[in-house]
Protein backbone atom coordinates (compact mmCIF):
# COMPACT_ATOMS: atom_id res chain seq x y z
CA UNK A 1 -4.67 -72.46 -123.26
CA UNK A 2 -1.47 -72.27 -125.99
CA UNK A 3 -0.87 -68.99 -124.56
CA UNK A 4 -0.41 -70.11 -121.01
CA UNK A 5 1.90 -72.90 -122.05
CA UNK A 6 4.40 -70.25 -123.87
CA UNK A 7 4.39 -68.52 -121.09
CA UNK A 8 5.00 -71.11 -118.23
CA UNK A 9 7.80 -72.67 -120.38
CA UNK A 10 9.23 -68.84 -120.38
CA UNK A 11 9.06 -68.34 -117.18
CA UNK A 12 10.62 -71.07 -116.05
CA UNK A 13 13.66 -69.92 -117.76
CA UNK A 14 13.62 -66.64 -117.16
CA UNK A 15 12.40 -65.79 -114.26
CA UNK A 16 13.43 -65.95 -110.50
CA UNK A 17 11.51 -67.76 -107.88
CA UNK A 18 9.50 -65.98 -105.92
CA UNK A 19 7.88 -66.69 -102.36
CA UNK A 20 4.56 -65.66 -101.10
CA UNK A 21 4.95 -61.85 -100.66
CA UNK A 22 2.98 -59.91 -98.42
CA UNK A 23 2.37 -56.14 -97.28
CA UNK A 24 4.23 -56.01 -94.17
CA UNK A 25 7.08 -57.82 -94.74
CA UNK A 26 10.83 -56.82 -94.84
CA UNK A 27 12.16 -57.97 -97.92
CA UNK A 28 15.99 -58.39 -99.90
CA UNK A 29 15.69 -57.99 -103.69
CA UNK A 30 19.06 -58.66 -105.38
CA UNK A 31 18.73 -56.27 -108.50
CA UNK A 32 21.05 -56.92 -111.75
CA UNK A 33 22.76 -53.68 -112.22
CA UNK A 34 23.75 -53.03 -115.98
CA UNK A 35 26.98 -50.33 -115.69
CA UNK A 36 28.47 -50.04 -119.33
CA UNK A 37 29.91 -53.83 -120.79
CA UNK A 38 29.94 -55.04 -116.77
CA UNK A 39 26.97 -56.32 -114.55
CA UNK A 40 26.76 -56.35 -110.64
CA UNK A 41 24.11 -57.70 -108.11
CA UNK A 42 22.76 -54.97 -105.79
CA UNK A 43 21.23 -55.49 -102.69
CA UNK A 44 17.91 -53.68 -101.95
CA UNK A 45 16.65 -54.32 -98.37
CA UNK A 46 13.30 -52.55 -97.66
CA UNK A 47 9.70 -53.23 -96.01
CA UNK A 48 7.06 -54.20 -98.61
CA UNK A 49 4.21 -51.38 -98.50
CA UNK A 50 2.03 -52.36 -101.46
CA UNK A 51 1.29 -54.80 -104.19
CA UNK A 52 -0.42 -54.15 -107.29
CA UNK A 53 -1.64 -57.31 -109.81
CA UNK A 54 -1.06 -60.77 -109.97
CA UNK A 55 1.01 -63.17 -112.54
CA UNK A 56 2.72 -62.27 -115.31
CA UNK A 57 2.18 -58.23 -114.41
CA UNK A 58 2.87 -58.69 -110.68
CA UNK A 59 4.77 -55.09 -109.26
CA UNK A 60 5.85 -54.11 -105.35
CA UNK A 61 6.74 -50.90 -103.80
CA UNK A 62 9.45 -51.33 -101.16
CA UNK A 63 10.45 -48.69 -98.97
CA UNK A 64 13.84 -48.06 -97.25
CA UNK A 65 15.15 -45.35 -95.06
CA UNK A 66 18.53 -43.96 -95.82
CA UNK A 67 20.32 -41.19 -93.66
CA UNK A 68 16.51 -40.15 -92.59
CA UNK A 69 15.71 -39.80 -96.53
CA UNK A 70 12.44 -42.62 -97.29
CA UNK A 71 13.44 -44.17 -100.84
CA UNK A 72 11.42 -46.51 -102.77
CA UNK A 73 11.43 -48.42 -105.34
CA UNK A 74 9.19 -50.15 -107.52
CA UNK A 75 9.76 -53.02 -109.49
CA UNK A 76 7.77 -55.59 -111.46
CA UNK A 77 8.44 -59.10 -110.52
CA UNK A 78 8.58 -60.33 -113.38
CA UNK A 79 11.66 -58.36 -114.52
CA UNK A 80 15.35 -60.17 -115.13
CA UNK A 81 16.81 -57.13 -113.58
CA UNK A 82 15.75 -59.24 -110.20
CA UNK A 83 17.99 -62.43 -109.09
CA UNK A 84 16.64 -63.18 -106.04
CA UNK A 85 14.18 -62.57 -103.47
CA UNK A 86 13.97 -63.55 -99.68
CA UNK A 87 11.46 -62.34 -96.69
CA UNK A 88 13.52 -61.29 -94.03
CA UNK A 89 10.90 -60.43 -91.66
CA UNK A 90 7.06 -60.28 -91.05
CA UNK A 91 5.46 -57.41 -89.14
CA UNK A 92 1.67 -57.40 -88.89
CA UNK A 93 -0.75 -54.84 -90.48
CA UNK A 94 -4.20 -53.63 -90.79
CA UNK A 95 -4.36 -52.02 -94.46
CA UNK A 96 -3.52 -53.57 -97.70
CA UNK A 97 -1.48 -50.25 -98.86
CA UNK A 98 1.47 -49.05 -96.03
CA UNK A 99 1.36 -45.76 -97.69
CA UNK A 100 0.80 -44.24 -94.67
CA UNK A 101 4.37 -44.87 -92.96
CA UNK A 102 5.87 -41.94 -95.73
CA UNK A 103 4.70 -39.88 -92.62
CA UNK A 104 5.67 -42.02 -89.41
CA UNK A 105 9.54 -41.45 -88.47
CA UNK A 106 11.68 -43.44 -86.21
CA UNK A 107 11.09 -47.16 -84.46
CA UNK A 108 7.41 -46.03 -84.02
CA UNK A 109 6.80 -47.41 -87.70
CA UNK A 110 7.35 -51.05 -86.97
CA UNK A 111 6.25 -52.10 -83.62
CA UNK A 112 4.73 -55.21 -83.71
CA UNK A 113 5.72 -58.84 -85.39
């Protein structure tokens, strides 16, 4: 029970807010970039494809497409590199893990909402 305590009290400090995040949904991260003595605020916009713990260890993998080159990136939640997050958009699915769109290309990948 101490232990919990500690740990709400840090992350309350430390840590961003962040909402209910599901598989499916296209997300913005705003990543702290550390270049040298100077800091800057990336934007990160990709769809959510999977999810791994809960709490303190919570991670995502979110998935862009650049130039027709998939990039992802995986990050835990719980990190300070990340500022803010928001849910731009929800698309429905059927499987828990998206991992399966590495191999769909074009508008085909998201077709409903």
């Amino acid at each position: 029970m101490f232990q919990t305590n500690i740990l709400k009290k840090y992350d309350s400090k430390h840590f961003c807010k962040v909402p209910n995040l599901k598989v499916g949904q296209m997300i913005l991260l705003d990543l702290r970039i550390q270049e040298g003595d100077k800091s800057r605020i990336q934007k990160f916009k990709g769809l959510l494809i999977s999810q791994k713990n809960t709490g303190y260890s919570q991670s995502i993998r979110v998935r862009k497409m650049v130039q027709k080159i998939g990039i992802e990136k995986i990050c835990c939640l719980n990190s300070r590199q990340i500022e803010n997050v928001q849910i731009v958009k929800q698309y429905s699915t059927k499987h828990a893990k998206m991992y399966y769109i590495r191999n769909i290309i074009g508008k085909s990948l998201l077709t409903k909402d």
